[in-house]
N, C-alpha and C. Protein backbone atom coordinates (compact mmCIF):
# COMPACT_ATOMS: atom_id res chain seq x y z
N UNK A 1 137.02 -51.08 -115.69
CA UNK A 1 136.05 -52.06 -115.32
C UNK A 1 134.81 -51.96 -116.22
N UNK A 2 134.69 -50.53 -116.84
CA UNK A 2 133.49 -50.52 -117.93
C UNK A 2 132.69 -51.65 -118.27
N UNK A 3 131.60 -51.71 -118.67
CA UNK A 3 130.52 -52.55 -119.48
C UNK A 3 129.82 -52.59 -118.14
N UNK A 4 129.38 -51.70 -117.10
CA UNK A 4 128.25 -52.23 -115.57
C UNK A 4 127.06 -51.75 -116.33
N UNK A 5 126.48 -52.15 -115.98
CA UNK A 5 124.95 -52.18 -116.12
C UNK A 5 124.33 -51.11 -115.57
N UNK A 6 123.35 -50.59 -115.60
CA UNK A 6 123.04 -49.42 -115.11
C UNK A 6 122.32 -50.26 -113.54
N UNK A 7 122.02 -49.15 -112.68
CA UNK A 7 121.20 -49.41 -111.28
C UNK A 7 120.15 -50.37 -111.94
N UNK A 8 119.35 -51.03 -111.22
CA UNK A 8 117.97 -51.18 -111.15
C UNK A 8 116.95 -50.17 -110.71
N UNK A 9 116.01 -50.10 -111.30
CA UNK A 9 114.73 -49.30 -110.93
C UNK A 9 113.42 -50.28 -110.79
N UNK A 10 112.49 -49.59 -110.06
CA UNK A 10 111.27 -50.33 -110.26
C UNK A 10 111.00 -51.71 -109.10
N UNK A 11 110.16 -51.64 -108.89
CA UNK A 11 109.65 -53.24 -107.82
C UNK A 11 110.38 -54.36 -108.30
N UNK A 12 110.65 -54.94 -106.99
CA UNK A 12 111.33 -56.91 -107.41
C UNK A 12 110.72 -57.05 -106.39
N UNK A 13 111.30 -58.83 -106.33
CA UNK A 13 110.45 -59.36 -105.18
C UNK A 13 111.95 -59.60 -104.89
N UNK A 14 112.11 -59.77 -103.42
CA UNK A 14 113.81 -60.02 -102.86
C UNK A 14 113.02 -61.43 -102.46
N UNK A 15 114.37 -61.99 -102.55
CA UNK A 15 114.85 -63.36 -102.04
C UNK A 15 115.87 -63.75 -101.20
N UNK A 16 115.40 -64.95 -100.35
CA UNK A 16 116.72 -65.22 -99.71
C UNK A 16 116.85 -67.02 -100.01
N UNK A 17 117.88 -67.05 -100.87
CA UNK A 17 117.82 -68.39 -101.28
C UNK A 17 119.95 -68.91 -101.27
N UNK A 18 120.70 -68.72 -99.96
CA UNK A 18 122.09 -69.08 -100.40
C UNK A 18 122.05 -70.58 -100.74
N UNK A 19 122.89 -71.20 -101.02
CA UNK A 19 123.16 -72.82 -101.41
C UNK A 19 124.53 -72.98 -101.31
N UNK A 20 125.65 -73.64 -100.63
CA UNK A 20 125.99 -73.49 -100.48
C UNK A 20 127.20 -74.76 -102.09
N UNK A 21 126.76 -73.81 -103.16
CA UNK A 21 127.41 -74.33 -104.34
C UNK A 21 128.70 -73.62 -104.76
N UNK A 22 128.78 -72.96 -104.51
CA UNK A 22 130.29 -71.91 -104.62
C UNK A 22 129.44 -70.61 -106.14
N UNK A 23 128.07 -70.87 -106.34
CA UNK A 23 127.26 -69.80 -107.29
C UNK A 23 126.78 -68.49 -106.27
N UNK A 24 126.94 -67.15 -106.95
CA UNK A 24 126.32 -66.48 -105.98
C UNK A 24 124.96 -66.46 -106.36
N UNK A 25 124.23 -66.36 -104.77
CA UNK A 25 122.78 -66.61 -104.60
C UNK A 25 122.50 -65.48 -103.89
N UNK A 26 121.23 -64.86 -103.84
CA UNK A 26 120.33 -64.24 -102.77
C UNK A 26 120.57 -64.69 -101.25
N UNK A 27 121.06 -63.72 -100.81
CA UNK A 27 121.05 -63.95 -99.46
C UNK A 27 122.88 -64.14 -98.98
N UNK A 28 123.42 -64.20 -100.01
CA UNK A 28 124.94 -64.10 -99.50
C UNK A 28 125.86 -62.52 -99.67
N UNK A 29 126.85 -62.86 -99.10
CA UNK A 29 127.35 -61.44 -99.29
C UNK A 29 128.53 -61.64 -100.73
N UNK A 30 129.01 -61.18 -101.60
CA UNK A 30 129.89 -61.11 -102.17
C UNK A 30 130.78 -59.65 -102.49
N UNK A 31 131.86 -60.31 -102.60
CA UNK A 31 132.66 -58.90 -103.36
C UNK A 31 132.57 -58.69 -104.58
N UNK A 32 132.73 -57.56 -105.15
CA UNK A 32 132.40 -57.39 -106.83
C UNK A 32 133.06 -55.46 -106.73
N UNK A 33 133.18 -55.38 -108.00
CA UNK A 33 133.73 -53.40 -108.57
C UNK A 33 131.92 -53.13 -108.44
N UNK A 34 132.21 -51.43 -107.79
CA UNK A 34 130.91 -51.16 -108.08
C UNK A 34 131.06 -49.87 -108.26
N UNK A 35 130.44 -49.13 -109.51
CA UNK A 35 131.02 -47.91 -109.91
C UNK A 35 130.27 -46.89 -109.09
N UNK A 36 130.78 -45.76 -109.15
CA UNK A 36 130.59 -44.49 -108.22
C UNK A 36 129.49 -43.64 -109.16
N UNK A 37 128.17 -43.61 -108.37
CA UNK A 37 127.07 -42.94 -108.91
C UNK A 37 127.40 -41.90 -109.82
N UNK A 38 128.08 -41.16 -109.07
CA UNK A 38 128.52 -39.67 -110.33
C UNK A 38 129.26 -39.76 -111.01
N UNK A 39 130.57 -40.94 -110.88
CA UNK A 39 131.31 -40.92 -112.51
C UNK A 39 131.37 -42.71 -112.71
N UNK A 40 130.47 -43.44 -113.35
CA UNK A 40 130.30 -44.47 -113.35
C UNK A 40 131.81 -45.42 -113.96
N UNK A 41 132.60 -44.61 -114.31
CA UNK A 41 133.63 -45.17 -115.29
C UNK A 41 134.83 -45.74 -113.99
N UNK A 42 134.42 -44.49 -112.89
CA UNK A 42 135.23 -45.28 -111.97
C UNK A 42 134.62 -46.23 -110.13
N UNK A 43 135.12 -46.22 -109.89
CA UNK A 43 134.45 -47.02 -108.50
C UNK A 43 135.27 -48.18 -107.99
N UNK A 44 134.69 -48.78 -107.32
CA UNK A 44 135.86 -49.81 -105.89
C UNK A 44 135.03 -50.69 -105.98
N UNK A 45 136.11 -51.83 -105.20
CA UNK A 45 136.04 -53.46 -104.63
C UNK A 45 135.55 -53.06 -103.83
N UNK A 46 134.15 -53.75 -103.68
CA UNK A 46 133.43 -53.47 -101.66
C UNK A 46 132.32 -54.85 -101.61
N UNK A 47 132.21 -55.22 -100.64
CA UNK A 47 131.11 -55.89 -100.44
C UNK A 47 129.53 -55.53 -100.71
N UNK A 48 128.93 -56.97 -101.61
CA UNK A 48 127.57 -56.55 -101.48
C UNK A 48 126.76 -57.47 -101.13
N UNK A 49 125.21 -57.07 -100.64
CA UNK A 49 124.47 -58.31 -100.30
C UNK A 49 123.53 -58.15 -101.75
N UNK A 50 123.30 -59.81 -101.88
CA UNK A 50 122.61 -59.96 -102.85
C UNK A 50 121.60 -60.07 -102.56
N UNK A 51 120.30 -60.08 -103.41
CA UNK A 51 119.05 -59.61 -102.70
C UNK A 51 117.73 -60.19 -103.37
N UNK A 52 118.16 -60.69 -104.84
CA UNK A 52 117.20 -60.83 -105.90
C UNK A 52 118.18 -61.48 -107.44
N UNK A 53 117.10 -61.54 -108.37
CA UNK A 53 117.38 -61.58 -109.33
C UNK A 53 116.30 -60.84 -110.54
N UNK A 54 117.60 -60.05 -112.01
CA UNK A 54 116.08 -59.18 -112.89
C UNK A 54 116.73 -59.82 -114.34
N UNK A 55 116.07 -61.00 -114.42
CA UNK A 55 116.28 -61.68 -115.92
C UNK A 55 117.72 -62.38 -115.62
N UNK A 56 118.81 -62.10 -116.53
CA UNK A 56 120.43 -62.63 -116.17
C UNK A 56 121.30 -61.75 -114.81
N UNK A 57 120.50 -60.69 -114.27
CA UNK A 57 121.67 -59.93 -113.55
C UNK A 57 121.11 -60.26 -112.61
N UNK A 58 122.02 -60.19 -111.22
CA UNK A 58 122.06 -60.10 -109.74
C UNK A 58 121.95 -59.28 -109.32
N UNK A 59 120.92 -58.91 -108.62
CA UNK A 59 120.30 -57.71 -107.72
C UNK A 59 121.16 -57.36 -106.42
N UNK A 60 122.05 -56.41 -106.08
CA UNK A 60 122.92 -56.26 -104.90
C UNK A 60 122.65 -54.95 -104.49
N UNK A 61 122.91 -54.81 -103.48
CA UNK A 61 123.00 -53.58 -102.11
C UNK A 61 124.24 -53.35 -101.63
N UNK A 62 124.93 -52.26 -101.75
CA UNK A 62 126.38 -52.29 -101.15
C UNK A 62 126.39 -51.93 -99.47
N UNK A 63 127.31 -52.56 -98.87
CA UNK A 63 127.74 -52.89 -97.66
C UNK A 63 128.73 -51.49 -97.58
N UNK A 64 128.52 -51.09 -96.29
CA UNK A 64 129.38 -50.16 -95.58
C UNK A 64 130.09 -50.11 -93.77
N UNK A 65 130.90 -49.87 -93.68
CA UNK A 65 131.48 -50.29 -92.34
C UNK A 65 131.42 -48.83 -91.77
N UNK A 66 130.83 -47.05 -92.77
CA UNK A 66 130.37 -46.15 -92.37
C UNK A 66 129.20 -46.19 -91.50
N UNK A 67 129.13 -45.39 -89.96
CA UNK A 67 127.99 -45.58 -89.61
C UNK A 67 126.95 -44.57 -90.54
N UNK A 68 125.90 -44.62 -90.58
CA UNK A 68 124.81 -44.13 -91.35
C UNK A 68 123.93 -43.70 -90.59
N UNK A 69 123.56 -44.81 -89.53
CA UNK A 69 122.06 -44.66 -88.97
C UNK A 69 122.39 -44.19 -87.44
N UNK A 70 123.50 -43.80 -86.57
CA UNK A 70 123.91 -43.62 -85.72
C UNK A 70 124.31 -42.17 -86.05
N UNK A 71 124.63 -41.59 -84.64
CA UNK A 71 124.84 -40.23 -84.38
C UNK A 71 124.18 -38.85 -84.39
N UNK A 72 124.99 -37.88 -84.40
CA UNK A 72 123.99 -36.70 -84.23
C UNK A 72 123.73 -35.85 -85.56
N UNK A 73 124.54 -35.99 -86.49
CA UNK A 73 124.70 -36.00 -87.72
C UNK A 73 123.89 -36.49 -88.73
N UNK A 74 123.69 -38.00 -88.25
CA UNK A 74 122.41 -38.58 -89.50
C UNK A 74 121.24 -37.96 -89.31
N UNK A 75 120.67 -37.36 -90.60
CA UNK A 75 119.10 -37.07 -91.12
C UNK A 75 118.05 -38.53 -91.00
N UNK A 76 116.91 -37.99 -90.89
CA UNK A 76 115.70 -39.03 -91.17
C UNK A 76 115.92 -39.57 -92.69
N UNK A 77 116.07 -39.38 -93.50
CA UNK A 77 116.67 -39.49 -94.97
C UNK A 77 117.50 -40.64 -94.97
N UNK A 78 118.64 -40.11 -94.51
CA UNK A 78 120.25 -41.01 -94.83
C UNK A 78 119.84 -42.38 -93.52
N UNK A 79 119.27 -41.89 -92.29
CA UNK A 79 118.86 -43.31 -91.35
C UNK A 79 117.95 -44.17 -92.46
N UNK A 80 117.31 -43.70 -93.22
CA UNK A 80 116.03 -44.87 -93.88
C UNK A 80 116.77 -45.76 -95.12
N UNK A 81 117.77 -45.06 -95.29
CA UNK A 81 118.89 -45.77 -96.32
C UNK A 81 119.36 -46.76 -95.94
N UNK A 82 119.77 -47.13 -94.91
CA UNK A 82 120.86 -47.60 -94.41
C UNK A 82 120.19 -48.53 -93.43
N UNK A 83 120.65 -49.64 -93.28
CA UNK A 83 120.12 -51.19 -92.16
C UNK A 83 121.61 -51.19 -91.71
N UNK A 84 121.13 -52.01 -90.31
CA UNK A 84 122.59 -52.31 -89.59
C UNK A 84 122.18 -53.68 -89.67
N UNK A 85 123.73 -54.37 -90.48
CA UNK A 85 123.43 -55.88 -90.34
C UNK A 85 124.25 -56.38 -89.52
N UNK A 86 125.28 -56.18 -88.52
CA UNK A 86 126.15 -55.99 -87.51
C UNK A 86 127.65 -56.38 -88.38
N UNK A 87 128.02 -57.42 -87.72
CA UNK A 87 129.56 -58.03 -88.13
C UNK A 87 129.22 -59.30 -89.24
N UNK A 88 130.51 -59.53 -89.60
CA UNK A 88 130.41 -60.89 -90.16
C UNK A 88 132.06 -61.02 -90.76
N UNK A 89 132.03 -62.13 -91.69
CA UNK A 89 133.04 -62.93 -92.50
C UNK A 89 133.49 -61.96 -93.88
N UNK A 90 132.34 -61.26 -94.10
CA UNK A 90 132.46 -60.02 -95.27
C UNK A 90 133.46 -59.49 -94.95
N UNK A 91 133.86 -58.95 -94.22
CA UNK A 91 134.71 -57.79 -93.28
C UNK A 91 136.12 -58.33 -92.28
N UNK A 92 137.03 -58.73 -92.76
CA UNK A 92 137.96 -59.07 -92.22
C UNK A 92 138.49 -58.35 -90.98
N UNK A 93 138.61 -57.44 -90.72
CA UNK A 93 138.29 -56.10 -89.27
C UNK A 93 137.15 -56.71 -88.53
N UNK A 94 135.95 -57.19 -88.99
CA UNK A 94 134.65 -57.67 -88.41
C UNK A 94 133.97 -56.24 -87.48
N UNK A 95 133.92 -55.55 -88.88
CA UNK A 95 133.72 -54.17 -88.43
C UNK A 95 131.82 -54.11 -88.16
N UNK A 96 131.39 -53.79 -87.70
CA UNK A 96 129.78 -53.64 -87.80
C UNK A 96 129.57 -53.12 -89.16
N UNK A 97 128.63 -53.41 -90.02
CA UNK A 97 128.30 -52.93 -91.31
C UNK A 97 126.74 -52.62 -91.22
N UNK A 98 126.70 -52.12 -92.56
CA UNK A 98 125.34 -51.35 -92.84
C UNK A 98 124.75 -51.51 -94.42
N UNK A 99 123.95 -52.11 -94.85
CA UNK A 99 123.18 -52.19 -96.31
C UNK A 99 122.82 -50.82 -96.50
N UNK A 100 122.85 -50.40 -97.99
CA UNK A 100 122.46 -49.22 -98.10
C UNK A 100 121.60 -49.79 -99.23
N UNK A 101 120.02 -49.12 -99.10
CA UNK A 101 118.90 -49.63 -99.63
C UNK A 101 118.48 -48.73 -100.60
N UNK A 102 118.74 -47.51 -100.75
CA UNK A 102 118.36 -46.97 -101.77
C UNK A 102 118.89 -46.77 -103.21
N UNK A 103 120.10 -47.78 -103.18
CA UNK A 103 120.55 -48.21 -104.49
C UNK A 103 120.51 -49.12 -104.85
N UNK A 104 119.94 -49.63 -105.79
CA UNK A 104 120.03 -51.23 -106.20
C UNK A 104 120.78 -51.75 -107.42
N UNK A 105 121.93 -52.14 -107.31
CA UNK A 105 122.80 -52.80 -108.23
C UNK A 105 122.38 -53.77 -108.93
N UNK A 106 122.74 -54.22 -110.59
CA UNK A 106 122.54 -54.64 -111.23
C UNK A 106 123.86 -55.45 -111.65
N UNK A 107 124.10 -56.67 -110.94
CA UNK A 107 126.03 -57.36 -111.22
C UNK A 107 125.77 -58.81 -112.11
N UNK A 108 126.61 -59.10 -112.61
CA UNK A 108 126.52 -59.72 -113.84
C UNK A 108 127.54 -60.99 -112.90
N UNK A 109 126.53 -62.23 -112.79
CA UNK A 109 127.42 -63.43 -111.64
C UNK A 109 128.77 -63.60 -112.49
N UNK A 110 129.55 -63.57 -113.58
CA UNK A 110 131.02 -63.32 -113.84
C UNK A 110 131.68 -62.37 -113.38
N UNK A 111 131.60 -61.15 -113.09
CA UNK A 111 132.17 -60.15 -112.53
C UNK A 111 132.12 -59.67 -110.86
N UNK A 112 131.50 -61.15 -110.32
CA UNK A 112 131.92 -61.68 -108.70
C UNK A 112 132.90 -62.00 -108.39
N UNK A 113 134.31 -61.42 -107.57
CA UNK A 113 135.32 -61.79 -107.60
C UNK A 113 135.10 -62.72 -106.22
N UNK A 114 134.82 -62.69 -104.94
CA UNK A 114 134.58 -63.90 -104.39
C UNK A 114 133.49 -63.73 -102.97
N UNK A 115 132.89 -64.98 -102.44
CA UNK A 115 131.85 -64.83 -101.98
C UNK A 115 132.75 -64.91 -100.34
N UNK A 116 131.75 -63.96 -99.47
CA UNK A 116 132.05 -63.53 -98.23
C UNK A 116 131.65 -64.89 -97.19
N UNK A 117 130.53 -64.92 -97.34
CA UNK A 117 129.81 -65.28 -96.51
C UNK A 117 128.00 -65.14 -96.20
N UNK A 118 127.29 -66.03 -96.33
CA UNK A 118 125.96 -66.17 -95.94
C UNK A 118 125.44 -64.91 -94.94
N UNK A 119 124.52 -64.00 -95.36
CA UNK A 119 123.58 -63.21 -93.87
C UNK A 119 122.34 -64.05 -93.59
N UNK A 120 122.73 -63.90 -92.31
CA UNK A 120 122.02 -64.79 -91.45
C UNK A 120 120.25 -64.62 -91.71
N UNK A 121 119.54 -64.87 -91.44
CA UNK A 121 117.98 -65.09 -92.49
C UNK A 121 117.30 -63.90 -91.22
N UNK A 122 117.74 -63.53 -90.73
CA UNK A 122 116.71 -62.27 -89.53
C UNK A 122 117.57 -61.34 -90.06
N UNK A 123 119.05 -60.99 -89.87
CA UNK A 123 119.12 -59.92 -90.93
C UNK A 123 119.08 -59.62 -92.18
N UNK A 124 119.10 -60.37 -92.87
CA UNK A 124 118.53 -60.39 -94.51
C UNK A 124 116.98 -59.78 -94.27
N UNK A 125 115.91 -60.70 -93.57
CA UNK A 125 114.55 -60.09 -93.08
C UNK A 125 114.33 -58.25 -92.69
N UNK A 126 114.92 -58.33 -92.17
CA UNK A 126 115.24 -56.95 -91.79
C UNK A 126 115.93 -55.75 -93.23
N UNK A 127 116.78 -56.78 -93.80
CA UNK A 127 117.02 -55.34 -94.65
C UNK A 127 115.71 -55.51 -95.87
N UNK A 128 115.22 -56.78 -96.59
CA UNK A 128 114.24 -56.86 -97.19
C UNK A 128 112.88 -56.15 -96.62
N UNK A 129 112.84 -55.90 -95.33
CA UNK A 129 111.90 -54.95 -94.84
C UNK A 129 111.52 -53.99 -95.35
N UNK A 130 113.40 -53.61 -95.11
CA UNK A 130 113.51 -51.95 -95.86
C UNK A 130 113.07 -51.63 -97.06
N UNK A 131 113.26 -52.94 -97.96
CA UNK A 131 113.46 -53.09 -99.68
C UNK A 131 111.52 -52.41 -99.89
N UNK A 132 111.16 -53.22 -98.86
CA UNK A 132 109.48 -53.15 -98.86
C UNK A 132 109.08 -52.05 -98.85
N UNK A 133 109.65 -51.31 -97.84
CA UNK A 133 109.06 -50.30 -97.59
C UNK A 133 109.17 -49.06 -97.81
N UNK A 134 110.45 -48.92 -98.70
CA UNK A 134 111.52 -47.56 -99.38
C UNK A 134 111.27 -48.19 -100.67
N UNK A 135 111.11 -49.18 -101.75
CA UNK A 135 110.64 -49.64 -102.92
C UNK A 135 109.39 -50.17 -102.93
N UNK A 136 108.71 -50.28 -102.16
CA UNK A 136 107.22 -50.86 -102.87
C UNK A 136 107.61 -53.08 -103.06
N UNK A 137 109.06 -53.28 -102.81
CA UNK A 137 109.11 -54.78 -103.20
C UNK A 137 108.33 -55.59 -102.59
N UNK A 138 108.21 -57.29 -103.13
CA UNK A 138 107.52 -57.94 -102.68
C UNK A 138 108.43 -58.61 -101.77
């Protein structure tokens, strides 16, 4: 899958702008490869929410059907990572999911293999909260 872009760093302003053109936009969920922090060469198909835009690339957050922010197990740390955006169309199981906020992907709109489904504008609000308040975003 080589040629990903590295993470994003640094302040954005998030957006929530879907349209319902068949383009991915801010504020929808899509599938896309997203490589594995420690060996970037490899990584998986998973859902992400899009969140922004930095020049030509798409700003994304990967989706997890792991709980994060639940149990006796999660740290104050790994809970501030992680938003619960509940169920949706992303998730064929219609498993409860979770944004994980302290990574921010950098996806190139050709290497979107296909779009999930719209998050609803209170949970998008909610994870852009996070974006605010764990990044400094606007």
């Amino acid at each position: 899958m080589g040629d990903f872009p590295e993470d994003y760093q640094g302040r954005g302003v998030v957006s929530y702008a879907p349209k319902p053109d068949g383009e991915p936009d801010p504020g929808e969920i899509v599938w896309t490869w997203v490589p594995y922090e420690d060996d970037p060469a490899q990584g998986k198909d998973r859902p992400v929410l899009l969140i922004g835009r930095d020049r030509e690339w798409l700003l994304g957050l990967m989706m997890t059907s792991k709980d994060h922010v639940h149990g006796s197990e999660v740290d104050e740390r790994t809970h501030r990572d992680y938003v619960d955006v509940g169920t949706g169309a992303w998730d064929e199981r219609r498993r409860p999911s979770e944004v994980r906020v302290d990574r921010i992907l950098r996806i190139a709109s050709e290497k979107i293999r296909r779009e999930g489904t719209v998050l609803i504008a209170d949970r998008f609000e909610q994870v852009a909260e996070a974006l605010r308040q764990r990044h400094g975003w606007q």
